[in-house]
C-alpha atoms as a PDB file:
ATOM      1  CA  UNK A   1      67.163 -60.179 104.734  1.00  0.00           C
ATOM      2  CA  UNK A   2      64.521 -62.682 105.159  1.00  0.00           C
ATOM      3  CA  UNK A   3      64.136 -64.679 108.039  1.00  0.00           C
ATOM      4  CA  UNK A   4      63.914 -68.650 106.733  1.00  0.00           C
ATOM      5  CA  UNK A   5      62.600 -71.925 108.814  1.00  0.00           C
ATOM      6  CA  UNK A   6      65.733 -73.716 109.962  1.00  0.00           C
ATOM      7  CA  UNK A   7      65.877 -77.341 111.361  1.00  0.00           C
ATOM      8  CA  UNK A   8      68.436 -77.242 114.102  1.00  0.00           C
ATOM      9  CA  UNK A   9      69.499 -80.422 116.029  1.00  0.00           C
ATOM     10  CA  UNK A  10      69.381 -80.628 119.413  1.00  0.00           C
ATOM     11  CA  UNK A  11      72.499 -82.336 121.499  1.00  0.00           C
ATOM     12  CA  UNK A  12      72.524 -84.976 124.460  1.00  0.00           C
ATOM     13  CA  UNK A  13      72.652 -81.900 126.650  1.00  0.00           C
ATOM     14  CA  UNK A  14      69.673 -79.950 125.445  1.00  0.00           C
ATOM     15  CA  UNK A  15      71.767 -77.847 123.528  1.00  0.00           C
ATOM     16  CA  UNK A  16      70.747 -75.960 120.101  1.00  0.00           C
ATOM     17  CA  UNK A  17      72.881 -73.331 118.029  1.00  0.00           C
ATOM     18  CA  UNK A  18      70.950 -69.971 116.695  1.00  0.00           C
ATOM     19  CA  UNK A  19      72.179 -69.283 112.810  1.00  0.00           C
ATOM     20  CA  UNK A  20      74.588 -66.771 112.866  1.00  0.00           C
ATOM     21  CA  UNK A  21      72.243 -64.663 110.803  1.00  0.00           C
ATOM     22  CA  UNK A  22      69.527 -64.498 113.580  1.00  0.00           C
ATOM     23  CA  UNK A  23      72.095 -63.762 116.562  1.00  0.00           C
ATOM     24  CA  UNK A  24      73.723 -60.536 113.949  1.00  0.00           C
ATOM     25  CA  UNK A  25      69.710 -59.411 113.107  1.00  0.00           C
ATOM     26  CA  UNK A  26      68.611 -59.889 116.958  1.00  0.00           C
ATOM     27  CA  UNK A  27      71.734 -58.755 118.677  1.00  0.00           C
ATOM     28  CA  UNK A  28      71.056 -60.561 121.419  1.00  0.00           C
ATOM     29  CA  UNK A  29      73.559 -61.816 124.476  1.00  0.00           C
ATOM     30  CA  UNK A  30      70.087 -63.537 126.040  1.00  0.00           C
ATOM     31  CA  UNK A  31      67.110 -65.190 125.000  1.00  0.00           C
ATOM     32  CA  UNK A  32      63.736 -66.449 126.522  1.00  0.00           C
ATOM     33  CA  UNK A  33      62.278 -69.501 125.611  1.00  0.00           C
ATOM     34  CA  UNK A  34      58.272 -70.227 126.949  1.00  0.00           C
ATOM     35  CA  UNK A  35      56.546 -73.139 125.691  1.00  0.00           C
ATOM     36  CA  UNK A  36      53.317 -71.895 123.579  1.00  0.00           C
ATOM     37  CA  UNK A  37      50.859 -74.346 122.963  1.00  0.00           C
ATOM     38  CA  UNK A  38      52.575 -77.504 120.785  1.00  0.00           C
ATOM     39  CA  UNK A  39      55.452 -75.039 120.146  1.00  0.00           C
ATOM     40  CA  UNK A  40      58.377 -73.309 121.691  1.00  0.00           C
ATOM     41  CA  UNK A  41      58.724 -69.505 121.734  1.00  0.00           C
ATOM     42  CA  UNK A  42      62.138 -68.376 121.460  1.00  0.00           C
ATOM     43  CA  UNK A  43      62.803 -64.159 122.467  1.00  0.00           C
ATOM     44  CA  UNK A  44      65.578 -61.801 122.425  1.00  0.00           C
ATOM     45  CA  UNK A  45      65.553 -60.110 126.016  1.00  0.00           C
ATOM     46  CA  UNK A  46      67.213 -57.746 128.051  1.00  0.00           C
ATOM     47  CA  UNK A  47      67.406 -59.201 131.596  1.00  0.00           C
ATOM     48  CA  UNK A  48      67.354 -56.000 133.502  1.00  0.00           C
ATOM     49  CA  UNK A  49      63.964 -55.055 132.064  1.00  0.00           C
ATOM     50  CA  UNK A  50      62.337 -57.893 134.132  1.00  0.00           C
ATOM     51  CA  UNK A  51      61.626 -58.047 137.812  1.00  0.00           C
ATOM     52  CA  UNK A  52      64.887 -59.166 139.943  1.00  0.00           C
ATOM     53  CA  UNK A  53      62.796 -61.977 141.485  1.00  0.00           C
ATOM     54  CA  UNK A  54      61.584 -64.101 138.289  1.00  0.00           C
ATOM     55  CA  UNK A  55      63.661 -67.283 138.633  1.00  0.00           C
ATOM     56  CA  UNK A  56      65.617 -67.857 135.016  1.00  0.00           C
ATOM     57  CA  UNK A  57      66.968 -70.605 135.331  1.00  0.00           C
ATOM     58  CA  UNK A  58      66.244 -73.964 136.968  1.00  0.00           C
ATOM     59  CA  UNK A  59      68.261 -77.033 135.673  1.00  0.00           C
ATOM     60  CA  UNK A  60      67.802 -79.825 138.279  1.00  0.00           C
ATOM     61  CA  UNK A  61      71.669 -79.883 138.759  1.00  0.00           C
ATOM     62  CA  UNK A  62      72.614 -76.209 138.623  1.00  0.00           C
ATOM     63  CA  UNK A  63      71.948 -74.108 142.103  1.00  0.00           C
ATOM     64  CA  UNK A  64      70.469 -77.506 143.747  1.00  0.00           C
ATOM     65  CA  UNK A  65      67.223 -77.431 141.435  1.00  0.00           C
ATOM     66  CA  UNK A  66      66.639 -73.675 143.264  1.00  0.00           C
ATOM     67  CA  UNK A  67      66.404 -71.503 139.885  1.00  0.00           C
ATOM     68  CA  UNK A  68      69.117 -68.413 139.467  1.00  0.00           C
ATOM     69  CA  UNK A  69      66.984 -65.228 140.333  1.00  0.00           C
ATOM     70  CA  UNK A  70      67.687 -62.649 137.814  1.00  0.00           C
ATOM     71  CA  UNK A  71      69.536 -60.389 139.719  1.00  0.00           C
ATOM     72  CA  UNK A  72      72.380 -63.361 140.141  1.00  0.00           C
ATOM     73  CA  UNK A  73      72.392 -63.931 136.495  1.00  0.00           C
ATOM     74  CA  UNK A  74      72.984 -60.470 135.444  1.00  0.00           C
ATOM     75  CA  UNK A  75      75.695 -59.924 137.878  1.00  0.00           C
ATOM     76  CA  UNK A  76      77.448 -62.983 136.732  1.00  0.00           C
ATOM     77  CA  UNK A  77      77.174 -61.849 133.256  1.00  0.00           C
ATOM     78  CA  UNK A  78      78.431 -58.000 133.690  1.00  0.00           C
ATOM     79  CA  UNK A  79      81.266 -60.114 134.979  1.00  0.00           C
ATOM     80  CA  UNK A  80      81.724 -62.778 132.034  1.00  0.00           C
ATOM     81  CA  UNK A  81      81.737 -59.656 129.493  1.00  0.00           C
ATOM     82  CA  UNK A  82      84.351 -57.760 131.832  1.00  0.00           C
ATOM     83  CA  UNK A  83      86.591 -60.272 131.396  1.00  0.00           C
ATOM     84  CA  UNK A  84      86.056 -60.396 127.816  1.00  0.00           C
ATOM     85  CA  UNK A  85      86.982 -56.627 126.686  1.00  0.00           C
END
């Protein structure tokens, strides 16, 4: 299958949806996005292969503007896809 450019719209909230053809290829419940130069870079991950102490997320009105260590965030989401099996 090849991959093809897509323009995706963004929403008030900062919000973009992958195709459903990238999530099936990537298989991916997370994603890292690192601004590269003039362009975004956008990564399937696997949280528990990084270091417990890189901060992963840091929206101004989420956590008091503290960042969610990665640690937190996995532990919330073993506990999101608990409740969904």
């Amino acid at each position: 299958m090849e991959t093809q450019t897509k323009i995706q719209k963004i929403t008030s909230k900062g919000q973009i949806t992958l195709p459903v053809s990238w999530r099936k290829k990537f298989n991916a419940r997370q994603i890292m996005i690192k601004p590269k130069g003039d362009s975004l870079e956008i990564k399937p991950i696997n949280l528990e292969m990084y270091n417990t102490e890189v901060t992963v997320f840091d929206a101004l009105r989420d956590n008091k503007g503290r960042g969610l260590k990665a640690k937190d965030l996995i532990k919330i989401l073993k506990k999101i896809d608990s409740k969904n099996e």
